[in-house]
PDB file of N, CA and C in Angstrom:
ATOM      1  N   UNK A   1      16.867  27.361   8.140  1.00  0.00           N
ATOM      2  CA  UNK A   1      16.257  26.506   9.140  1.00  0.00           C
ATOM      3  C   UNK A   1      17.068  26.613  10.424  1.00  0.00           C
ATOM      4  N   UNK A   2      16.323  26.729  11.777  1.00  0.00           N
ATOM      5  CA  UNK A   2      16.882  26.721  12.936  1.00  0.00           C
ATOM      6  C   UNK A   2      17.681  25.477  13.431  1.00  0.00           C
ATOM      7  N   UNK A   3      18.794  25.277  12.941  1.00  0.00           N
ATOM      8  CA  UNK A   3      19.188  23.611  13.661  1.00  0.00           C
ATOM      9  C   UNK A   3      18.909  23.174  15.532  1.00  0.00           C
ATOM     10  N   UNK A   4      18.676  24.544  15.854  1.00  0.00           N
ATOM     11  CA  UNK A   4      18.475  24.045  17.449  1.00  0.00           C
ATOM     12  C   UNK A   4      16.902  23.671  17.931  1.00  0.00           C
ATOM     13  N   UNK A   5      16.442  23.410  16.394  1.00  0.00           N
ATOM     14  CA  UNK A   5      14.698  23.576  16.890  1.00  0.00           C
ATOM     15  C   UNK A   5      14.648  21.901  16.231  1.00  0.00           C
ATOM     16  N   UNK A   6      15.279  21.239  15.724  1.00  0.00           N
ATOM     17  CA  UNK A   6      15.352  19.925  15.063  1.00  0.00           C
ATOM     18  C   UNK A   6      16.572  18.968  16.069  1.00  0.00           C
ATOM     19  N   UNK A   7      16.144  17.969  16.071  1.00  0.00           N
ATOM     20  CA  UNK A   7      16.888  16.748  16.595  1.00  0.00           C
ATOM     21  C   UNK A   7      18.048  16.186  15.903  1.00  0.00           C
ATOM     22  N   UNK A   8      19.014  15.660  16.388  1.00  0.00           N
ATOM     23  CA  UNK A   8      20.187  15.908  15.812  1.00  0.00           C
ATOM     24  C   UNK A   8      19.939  14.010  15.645  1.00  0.00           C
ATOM     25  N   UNK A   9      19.897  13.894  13.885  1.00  0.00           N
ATOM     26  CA  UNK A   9      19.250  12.569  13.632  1.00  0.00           C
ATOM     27  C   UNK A   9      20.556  11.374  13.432  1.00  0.00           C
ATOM     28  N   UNK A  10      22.229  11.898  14.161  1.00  0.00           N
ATOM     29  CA  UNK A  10      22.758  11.057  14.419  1.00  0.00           C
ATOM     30  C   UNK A  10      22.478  10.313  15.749  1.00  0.00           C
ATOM     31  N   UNK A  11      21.751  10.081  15.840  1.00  0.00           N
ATOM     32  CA  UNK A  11      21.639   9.361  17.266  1.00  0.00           C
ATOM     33  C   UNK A  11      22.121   7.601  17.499  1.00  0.00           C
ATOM     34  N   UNK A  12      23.077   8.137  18.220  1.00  0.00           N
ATOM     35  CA  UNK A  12      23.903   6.629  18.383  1.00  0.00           C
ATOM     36  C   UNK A  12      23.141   5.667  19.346  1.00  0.00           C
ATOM     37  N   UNK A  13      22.496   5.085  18.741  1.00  0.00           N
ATOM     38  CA  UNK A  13      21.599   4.356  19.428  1.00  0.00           C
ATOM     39  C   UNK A  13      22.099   2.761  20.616  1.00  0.00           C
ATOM     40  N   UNK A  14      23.295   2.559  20.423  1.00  0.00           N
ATOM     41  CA  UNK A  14      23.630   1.804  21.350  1.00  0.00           C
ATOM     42  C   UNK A  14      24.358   2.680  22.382  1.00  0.00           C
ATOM     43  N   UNK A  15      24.229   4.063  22.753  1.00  0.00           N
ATOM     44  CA  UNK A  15      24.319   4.729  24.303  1.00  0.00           C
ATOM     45  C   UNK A  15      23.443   4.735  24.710  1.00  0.00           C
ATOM     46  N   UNK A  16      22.065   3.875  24.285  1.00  0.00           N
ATOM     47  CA  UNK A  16      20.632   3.607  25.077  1.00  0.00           C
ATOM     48  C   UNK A  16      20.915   2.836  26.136  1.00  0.00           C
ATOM     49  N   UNK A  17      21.132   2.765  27.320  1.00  0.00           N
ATOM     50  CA  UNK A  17      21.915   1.337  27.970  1.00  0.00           C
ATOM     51  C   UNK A  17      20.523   1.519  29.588  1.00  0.00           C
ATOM     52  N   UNK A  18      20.010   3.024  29.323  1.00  0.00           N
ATOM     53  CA  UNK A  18      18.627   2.773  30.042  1.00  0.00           C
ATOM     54  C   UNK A  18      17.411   3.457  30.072  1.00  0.00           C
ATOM     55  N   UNK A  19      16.982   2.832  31.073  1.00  0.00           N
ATOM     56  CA  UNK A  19      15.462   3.444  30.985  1.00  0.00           C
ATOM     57  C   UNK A  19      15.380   5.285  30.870  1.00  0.00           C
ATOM     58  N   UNK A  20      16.721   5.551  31.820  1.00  0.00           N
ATOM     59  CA  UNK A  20      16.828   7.074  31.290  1.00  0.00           C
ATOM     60  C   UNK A  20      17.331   7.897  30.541  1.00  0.00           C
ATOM     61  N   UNK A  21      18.168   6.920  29.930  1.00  0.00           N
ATOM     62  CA  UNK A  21      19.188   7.212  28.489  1.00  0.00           C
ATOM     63  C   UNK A  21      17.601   7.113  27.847  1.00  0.00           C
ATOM     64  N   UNK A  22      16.483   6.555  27.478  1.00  0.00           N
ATOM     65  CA  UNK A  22      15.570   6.357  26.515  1.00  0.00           C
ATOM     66  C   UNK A  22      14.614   7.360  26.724  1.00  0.00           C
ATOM     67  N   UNK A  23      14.838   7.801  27.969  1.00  0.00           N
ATOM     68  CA  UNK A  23      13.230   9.207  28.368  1.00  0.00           C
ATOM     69  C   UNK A  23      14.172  10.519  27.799  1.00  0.00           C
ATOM     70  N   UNK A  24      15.503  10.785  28.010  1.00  0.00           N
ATOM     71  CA  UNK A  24      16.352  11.785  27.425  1.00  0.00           C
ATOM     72  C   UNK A  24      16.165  11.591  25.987  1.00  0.00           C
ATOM     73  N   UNK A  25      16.122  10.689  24.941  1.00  0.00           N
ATOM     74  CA  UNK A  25      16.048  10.542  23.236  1.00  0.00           C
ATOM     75  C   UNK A  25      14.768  11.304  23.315  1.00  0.00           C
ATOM     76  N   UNK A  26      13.428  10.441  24.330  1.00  0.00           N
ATOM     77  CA  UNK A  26      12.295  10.381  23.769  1.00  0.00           C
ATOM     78  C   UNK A  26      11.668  12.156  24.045  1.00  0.00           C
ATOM     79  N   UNK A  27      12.370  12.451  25.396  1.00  0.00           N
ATOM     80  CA  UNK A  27      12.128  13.723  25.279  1.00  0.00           C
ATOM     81  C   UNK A  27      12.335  14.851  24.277  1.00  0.00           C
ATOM     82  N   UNK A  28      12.850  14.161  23.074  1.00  0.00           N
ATOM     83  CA  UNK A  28      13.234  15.569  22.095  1.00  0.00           C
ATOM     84  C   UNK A  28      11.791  15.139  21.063  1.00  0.00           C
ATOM     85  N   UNK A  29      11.258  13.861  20.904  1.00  0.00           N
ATOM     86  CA  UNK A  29      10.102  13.944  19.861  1.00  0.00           C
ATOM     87  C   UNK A  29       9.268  14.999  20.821  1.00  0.00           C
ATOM     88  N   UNK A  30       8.706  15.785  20.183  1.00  0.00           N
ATOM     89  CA  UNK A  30       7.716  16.989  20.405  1.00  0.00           C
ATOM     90  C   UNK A  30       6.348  16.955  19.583  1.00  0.00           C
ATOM     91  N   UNK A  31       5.183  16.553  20.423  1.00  0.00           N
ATOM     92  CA  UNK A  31       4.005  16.908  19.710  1.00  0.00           C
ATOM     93  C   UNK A  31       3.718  17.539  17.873  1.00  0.00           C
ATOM     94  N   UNK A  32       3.133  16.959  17.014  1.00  0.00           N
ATOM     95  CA  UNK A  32       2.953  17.243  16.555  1.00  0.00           C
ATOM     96  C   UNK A  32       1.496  17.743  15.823  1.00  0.00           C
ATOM     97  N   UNK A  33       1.247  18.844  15.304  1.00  0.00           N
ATOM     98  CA  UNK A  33      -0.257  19.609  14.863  1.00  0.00           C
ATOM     99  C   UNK A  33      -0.697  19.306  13.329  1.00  0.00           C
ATOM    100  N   UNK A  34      -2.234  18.697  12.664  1.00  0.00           N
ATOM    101  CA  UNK A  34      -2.239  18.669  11.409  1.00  0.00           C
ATOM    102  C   UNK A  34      -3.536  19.666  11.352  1.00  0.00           C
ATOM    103  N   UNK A  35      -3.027  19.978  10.181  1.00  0.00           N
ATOM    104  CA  UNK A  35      -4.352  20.871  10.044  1.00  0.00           C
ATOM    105  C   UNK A  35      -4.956  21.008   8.619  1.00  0.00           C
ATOM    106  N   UNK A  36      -6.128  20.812   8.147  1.00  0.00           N
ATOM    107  CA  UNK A  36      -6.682  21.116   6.790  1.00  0.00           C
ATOM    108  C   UNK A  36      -6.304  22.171   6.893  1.00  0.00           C
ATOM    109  N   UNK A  37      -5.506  22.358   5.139  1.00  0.00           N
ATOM    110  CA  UNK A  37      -5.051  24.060   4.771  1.00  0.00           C
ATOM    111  C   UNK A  37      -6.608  23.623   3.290  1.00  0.00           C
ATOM    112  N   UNK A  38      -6.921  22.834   3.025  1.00  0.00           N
ATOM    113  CA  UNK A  38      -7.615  22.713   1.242  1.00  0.00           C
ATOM    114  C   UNK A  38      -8.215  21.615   1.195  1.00  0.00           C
ATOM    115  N   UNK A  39      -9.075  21.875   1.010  1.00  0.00           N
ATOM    116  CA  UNK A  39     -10.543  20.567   0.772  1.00  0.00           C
ATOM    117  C   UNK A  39     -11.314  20.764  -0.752  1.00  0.00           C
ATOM    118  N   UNK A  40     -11.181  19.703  -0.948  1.00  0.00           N
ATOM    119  CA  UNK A  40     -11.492  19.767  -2.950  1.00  0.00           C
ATOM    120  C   UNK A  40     -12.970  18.954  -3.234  1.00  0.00           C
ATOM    121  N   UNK A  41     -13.217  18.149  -2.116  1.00  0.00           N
ATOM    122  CA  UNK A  41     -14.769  17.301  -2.543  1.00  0.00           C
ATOM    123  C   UNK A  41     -15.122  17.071  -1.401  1.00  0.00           C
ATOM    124  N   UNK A  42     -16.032  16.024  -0.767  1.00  0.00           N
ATOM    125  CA  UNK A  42     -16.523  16.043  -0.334  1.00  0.00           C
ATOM    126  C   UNK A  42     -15.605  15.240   0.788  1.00  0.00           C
ATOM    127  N   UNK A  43     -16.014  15.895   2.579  1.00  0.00           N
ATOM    128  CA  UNK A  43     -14.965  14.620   3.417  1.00  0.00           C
ATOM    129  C   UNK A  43     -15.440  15.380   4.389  1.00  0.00           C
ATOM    130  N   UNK A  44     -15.684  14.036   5.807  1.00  0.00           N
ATOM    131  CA  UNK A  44     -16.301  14.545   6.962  1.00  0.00           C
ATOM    132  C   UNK A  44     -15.143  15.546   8.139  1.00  0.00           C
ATOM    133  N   UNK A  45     -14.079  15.705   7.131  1.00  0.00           N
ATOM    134  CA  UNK A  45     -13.479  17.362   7.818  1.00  0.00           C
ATOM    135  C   UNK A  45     -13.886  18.456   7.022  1.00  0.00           C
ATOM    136  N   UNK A  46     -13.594  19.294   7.938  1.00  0.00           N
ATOM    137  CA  UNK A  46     -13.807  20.543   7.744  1.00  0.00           C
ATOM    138  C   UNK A  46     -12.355  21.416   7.501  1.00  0.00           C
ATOM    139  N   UNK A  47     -12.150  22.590   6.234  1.00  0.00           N
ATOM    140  CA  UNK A  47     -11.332  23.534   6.550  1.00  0.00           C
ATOM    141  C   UNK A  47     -10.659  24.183   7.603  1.00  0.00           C
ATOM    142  N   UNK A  48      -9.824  24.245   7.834  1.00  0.00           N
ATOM    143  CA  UNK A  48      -9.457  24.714   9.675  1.00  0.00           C
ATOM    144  C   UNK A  48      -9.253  23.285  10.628  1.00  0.00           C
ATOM    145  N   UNK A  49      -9.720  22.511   9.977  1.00  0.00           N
ATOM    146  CA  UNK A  49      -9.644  21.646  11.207  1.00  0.00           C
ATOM    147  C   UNK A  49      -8.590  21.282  11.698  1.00  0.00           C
ATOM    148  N   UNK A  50      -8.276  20.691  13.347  1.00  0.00           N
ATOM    149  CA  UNK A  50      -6.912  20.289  13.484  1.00  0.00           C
ATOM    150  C   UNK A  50      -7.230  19.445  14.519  1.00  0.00           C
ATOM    151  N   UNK A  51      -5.553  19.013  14.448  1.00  0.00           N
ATOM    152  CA  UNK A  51      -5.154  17.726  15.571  1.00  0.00           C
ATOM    153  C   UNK A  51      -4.287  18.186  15.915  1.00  0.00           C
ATOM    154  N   UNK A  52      -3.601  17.262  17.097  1.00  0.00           N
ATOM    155  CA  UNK A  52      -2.442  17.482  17.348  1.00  0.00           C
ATOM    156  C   UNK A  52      -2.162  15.454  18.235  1.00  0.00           C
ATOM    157  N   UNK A  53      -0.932  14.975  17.457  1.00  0.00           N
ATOM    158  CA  UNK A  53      -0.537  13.843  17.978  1.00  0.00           C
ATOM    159  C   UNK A  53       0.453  14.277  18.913  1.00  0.00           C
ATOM    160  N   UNK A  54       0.276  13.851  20.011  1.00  0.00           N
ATOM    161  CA  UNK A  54       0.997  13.802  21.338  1.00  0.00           C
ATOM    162  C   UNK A  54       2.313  13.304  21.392  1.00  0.00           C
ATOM    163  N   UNK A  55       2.391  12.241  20.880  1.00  0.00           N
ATOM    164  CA  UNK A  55       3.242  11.030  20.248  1.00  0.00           C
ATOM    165  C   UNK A  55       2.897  10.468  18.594  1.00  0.00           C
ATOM    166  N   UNK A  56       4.034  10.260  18.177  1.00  0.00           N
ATOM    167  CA  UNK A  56       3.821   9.955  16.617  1.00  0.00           C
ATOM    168  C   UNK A  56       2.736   8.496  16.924  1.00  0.00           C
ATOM    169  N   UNK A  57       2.259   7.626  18.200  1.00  0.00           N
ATOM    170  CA  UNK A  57       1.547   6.831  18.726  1.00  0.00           C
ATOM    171  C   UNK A  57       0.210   7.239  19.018  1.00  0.00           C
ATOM    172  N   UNK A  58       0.087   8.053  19.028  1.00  0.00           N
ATOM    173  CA  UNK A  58      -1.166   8.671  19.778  1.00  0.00           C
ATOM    174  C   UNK A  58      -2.109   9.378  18.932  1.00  0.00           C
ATOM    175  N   UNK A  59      -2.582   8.776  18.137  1.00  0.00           N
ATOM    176  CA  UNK A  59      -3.589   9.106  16.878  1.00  0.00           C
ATOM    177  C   UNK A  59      -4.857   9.669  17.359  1.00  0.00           C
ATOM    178  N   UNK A  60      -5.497  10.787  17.210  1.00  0.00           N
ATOM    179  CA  UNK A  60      -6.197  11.786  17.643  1.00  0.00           C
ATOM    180  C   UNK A  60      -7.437  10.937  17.091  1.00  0.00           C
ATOM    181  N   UNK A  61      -8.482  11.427  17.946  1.00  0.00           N
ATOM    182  CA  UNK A  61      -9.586  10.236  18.151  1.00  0.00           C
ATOM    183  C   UNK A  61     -10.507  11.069  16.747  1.00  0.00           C
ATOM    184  N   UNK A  62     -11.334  10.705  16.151  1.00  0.00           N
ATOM    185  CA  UNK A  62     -12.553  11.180  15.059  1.00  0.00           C
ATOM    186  C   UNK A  62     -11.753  11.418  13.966  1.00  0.00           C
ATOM    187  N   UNK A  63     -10.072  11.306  13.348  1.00  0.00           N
ATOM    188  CA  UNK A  63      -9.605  11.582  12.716  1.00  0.00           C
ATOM    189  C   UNK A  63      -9.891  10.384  11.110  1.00  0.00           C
ATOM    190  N   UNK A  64     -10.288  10.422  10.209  1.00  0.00           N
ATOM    191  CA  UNK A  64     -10.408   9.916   9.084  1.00  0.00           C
ATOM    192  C   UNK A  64      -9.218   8.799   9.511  1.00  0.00           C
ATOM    193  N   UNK A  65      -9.918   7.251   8.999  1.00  0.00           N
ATOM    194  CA  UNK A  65      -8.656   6.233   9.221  1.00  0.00           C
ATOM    195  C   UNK A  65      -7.576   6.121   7.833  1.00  0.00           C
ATOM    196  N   UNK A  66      -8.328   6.593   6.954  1.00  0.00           N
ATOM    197  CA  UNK A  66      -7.582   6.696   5.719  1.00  0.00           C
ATOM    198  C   UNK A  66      -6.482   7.940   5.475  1.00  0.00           C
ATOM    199  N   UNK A  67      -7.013   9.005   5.801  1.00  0.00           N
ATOM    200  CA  UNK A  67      -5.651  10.023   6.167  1.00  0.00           C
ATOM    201  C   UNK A  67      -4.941   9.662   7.095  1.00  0.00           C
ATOM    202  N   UNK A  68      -5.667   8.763   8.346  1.00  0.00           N
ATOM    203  CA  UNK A  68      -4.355   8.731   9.369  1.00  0.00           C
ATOM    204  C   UNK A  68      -3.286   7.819   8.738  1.00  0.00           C
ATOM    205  N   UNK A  69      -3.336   6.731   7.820  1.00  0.00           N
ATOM    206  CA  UNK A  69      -2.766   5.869   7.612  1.00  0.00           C
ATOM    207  C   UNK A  69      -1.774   6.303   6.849  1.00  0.00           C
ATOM    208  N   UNK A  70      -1.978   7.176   5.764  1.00  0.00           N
ATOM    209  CA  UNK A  70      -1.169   8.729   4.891  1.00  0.00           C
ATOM    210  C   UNK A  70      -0.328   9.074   6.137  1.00  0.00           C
ATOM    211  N   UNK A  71      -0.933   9.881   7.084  1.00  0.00           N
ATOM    212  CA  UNK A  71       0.103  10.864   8.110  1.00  0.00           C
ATOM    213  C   UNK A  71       0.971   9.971   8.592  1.00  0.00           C
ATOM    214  N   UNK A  72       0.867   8.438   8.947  1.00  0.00           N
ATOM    215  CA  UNK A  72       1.476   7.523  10.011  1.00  0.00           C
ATOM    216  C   UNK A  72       3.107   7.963   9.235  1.00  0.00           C
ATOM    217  N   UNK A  73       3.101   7.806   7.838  1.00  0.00           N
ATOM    218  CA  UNK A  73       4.313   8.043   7.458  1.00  0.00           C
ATOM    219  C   UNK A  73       5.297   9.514   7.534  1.00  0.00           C
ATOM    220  N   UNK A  74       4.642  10.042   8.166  1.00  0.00           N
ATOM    221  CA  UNK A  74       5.020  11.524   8.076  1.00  0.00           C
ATOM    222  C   UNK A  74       5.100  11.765   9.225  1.00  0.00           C
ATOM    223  N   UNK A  75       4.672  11.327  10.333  1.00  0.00           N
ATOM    224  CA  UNK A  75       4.366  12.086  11.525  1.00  0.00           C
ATOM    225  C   UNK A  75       5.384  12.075  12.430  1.00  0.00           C
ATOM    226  N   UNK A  76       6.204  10.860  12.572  1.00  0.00           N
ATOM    227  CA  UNK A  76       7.135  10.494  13.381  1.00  0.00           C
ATOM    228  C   UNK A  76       9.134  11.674  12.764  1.00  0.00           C
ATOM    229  N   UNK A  77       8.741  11.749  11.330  1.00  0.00           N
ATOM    230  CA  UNK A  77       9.620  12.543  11.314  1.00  0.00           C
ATOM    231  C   UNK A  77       9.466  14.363  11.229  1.00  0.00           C
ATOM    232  N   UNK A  78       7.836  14.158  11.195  1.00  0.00           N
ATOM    233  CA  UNK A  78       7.757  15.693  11.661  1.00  0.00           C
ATOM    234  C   UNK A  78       8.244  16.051  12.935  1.00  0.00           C
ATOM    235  N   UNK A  79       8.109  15.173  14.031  1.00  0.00           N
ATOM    236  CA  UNK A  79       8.252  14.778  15.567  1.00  0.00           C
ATOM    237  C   UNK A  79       9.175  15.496  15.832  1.00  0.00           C
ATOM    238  N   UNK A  80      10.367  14.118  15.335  1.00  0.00           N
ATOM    239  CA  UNK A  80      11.499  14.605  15.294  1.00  0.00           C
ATOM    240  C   UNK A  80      12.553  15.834  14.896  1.00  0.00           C
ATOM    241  N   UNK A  81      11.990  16.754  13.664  1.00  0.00           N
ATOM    242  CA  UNK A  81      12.202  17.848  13.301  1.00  0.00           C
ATOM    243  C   UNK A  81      13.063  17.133  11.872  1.00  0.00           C
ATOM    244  N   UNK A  82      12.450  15.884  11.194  1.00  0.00           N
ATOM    245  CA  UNK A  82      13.531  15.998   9.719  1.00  0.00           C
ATOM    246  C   UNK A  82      12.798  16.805   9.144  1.00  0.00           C
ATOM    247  N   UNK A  83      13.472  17.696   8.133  1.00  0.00           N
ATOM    248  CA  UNK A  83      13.066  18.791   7.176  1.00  0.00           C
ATOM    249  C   UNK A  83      12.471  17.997   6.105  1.00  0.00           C
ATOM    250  N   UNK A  84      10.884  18.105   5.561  1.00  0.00           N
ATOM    251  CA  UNK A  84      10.756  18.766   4.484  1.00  0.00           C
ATOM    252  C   UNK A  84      10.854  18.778   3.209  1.00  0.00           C
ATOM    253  N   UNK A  85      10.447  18.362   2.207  1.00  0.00           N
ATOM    254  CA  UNK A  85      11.048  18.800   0.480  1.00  0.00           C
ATOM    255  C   UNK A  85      10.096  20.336   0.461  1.00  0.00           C
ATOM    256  N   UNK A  86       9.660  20.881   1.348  1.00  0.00           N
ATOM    257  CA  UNK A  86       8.729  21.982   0.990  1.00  0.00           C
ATOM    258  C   UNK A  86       9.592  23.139   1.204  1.00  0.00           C
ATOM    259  N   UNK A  87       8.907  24.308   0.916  1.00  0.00           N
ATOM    260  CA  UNK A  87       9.502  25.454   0.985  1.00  0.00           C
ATOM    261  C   UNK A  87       9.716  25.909   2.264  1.00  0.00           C
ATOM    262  N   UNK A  88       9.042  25.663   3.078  1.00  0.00           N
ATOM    263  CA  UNK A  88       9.102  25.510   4.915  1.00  0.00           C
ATOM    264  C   UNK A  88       9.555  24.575   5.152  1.00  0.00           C
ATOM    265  N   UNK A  89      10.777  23.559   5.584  1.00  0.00           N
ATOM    266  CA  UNK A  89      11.525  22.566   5.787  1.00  0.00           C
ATOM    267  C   UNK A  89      10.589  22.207   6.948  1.00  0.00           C
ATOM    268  N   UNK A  90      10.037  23.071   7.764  1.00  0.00           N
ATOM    269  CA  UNK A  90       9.482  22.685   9.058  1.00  0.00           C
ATOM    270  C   UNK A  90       8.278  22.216   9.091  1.00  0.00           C
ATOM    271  N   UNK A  91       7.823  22.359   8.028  1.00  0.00           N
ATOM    272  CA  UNK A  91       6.196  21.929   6.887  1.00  0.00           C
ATOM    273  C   UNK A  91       6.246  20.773   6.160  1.00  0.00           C
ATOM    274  N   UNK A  92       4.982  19.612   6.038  1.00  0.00           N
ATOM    275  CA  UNK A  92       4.953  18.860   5.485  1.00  0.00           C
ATOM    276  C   UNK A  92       3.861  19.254   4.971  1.00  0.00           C
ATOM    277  N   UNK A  93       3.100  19.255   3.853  1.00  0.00           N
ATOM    278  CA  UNK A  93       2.030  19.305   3.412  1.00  0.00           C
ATOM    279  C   UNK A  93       1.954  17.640   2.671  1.00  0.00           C
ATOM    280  N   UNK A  94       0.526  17.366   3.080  1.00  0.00           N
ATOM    281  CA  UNK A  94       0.187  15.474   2.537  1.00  0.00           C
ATOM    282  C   UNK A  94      -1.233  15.649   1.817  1.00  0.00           C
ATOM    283  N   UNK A  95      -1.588  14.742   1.133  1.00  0.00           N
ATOM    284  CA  UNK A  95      -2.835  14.821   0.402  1.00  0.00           C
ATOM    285  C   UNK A  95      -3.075  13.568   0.822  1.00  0.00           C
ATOM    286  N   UNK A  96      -4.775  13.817   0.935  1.00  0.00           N
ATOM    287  CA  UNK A  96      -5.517  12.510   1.870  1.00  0.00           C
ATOM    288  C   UNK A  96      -5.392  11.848   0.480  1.00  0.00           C
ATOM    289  N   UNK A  97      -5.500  10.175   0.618  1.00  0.00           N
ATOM    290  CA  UNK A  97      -5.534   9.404  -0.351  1.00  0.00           C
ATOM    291  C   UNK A  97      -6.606   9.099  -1.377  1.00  0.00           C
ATOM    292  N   UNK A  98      -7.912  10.382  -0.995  1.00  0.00           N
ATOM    293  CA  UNK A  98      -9.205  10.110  -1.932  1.00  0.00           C
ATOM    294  C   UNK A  98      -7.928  11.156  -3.347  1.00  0.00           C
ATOM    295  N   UNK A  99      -8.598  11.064  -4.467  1.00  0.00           N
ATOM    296  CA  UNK A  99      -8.019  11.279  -5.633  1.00  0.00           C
ATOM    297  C   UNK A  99      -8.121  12.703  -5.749  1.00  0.00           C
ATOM    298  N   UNK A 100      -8.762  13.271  -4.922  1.00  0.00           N
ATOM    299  CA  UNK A 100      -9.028  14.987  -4.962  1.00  0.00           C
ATOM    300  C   UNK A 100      -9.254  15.301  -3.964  1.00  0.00           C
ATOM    301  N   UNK A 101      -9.948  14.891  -3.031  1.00  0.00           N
ATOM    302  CA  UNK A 101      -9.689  15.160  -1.289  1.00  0.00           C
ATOM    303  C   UNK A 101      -9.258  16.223  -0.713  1.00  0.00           C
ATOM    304  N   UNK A 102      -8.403  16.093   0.164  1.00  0.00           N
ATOM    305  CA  UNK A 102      -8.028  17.501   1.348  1.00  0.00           C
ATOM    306  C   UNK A 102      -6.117  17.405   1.275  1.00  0.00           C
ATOM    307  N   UNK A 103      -5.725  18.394   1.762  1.00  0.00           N
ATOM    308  CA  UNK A 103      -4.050  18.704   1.984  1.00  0.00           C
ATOM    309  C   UNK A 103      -4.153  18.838   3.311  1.00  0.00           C
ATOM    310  N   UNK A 104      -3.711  18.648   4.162  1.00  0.00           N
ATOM    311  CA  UNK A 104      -2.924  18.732   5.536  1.00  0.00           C
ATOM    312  C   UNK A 104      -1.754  19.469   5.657  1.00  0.00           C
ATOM    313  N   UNK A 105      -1.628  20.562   6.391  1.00  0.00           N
ATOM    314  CA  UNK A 105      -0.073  20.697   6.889  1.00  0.00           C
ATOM    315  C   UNK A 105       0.083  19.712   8.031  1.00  0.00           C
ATOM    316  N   UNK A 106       0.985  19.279   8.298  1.00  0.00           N
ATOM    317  CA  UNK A 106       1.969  19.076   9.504  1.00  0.00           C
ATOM    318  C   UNK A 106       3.005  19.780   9.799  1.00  0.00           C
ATOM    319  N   UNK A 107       3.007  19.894  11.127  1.00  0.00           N
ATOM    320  CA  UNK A 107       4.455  20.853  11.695  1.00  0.00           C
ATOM    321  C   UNK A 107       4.479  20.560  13.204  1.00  0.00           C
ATOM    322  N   UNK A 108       5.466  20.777  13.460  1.00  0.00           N
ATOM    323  CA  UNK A 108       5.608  20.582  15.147  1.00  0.00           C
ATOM    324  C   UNK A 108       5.002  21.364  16.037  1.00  0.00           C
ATOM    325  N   UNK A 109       4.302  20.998  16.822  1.00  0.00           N
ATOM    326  CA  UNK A 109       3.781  22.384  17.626  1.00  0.00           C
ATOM    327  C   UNK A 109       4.604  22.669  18.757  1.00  0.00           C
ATOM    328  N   UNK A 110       5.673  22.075  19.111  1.00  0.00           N
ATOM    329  CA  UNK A 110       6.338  22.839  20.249  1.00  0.00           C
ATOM    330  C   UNK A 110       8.034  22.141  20.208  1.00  0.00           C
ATOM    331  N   UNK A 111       8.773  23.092  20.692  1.00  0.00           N
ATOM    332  CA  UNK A 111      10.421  22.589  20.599  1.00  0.00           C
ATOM    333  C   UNK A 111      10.344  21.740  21.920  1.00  0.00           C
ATOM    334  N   UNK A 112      11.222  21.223  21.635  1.00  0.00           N
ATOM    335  CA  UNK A 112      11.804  20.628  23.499  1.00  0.00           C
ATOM    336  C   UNK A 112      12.221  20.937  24.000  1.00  0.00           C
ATOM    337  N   UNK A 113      12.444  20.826  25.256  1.00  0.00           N
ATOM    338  CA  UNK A 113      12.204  21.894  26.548  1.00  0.00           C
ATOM    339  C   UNK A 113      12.420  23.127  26.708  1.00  0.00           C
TER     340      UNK A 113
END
């Protein structure tokens, strides 16, 4: 794994002391992309499909409320760059909460700056 492509998750959070100490943290969360990799029954996505959250806040509009509620837990540390139990540390794969449903990757779509 690239450590310069992930956020360094000691972050001493009382050197926040301002508004631009907080745009420097916030600038390292980086967009993140989901995408159906596997669809098993029936669900108003499609294979291929994707998003991309702007902010781990910014929940992509027509997206299933029941997977988003699944991703909410995942998304903020995809953001950030924590690794992973997968074989791609940089990969999350999630299963929507119907009992056979769809898989999602998540991954970051872009480093910071």
């Amino acid at each position: 794994m690239d450590k310069d492509k992930y956020l360094d998750l000691s972050i001493d959070f009382a050197n926040i002391k301002s508004y631009d100490d907080y745009r420097s943290v916030w600038g390292k969360i980086v967009p993140v992309k989901i995408k159906m990799v596997e669809k098993n029954e029936q669900c108003k996505h499609n294979l291929d499909d994707a998003f991309v959250y702007k902010t781990h806040y910014d929940k992509p509009k027509d997206l299933c409320v029941a997977l988003a509620h699944v991703l909410d837990l995942y998304i903020f540390r995809a953001s950030v760059g924590f690794p992973s139990g997968e074989d791609d540390p940089g990969v999350y794969k999630i299963h929507c909460p119907d009992k056979k449903g769809t898989v999602w990757e998540i991954r970051r779509s872009a480093s910071p700056d």
